[in-house]
Protein backbone atom coordinates (compact mmCIF):
# COMPACT_ATOMS: atom_id res chain seq x y z
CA UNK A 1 19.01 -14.21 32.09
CA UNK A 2 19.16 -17.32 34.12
CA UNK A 3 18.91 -16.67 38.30
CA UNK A 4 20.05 -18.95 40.65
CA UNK A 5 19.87 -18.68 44.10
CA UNK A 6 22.90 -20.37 46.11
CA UNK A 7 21.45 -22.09 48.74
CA UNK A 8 19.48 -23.97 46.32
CA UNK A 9 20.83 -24.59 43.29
CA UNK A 10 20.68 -27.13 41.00
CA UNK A 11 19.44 -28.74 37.91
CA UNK A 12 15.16 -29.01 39.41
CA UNK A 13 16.27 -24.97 40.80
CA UNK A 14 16.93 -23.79 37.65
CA UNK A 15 14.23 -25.65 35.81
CA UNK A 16 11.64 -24.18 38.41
CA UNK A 17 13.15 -20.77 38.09
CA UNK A 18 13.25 -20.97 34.06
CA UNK A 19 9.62 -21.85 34.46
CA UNK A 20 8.63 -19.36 36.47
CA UNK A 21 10.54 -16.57 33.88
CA UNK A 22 8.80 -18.01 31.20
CA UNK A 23 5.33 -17.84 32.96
CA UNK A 24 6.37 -14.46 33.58
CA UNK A 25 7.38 -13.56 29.74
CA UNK A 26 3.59 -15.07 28.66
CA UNK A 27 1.74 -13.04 31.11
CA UNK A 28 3.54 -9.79 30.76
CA UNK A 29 2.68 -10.52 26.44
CA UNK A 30 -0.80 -11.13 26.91
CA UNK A 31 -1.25 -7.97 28.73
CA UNK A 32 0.56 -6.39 25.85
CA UNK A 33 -0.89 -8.01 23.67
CA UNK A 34 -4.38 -7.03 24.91
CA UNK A 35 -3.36 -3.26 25.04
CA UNK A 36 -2.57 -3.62 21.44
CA UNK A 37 -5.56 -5.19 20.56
CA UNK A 38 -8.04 -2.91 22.36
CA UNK A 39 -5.99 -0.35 20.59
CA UNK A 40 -6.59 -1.55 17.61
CA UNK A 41 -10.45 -2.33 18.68
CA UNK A 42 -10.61 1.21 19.18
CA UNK A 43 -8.75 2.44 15.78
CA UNK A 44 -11.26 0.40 13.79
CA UNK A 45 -14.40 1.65 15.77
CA UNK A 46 -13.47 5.16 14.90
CA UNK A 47 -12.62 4.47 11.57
CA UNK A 48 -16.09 2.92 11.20
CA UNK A 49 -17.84 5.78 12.98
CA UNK A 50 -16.66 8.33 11.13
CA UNK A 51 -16.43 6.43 8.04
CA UNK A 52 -12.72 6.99 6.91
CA UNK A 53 -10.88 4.46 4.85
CA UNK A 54 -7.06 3.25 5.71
CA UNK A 55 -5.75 5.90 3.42
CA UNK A 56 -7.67 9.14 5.27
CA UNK A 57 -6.97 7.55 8.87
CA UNK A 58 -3.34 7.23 8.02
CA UNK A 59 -2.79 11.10 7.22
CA UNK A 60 -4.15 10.97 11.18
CA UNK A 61 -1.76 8.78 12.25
CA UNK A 62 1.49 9.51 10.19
CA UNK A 63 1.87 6.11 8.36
CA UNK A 64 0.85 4.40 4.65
CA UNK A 65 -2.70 3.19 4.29
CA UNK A 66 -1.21 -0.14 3.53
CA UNK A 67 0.57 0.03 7.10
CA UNK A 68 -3.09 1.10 8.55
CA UNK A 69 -4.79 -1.63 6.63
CA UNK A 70 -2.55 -4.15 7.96
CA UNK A 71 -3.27 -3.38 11.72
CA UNK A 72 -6.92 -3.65 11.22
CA UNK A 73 -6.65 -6.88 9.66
CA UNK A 74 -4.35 -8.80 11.88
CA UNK A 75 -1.73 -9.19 9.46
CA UNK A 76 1.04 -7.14 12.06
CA UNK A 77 1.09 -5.13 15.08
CA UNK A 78 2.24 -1.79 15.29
CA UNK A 79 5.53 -1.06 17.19
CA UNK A 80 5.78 0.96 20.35
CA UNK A 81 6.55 4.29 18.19
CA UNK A 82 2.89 3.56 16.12
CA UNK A 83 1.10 2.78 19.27
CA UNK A 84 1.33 7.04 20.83
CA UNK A 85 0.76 7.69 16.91
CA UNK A 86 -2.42 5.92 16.63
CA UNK A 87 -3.58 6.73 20.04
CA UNK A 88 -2.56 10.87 18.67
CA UNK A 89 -4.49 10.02 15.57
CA UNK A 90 -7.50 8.32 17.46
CA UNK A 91 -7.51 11.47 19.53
CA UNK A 92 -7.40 13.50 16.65
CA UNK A 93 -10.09 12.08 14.69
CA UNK A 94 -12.83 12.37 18.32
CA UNK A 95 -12.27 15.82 18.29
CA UNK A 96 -13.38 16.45 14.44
């Protein structure tokens, strides 16, 4: 969504004002994409801690091993719906 205010607008307005939304857009996904990755951080510590391989954490979390193996290695993030299942399967797995 483009903004543009009426008392200034213009081609150098809307360039600063696209700028400034697209500023936005990269910090707002850094900080989510720090959340996820301290998530993750935290889903591999446990894993190591208690020792439990992709396929035993996933019963945890409610997924396939492959799905759990490919969060721990970078190879995709887990959507919105995975992230409250891995942080219920993290909790889970702390109070064993």
């Amino acid at each position: 969504m483009r903004l543009v205010a009426s008392a200034m607008s213009g081609p150098f307005f809307e360039i600063i004002l696209d700028n400034c939304q697209s500023l936005a857009y990269i910090y707002i996904s850094a900080i989510f994409k720090g959340v996820i990755m301290d998530l993750i951080e935290e889903l591999r510590a446990v894993m190591k801690e208690k020792g439990f391989s992709a396929d035993t954490m996933s019963k945890f979390i409610g997924c396939s091993a492959r799905q759990v193996d490919r969060w721990v290695l970078g190879e995709s993030k887990p959507t919105r719906v995975y992230q409250i299942l891995i942080k219920k399967g993290i909790k889970k797995v702390k109070s064993l």
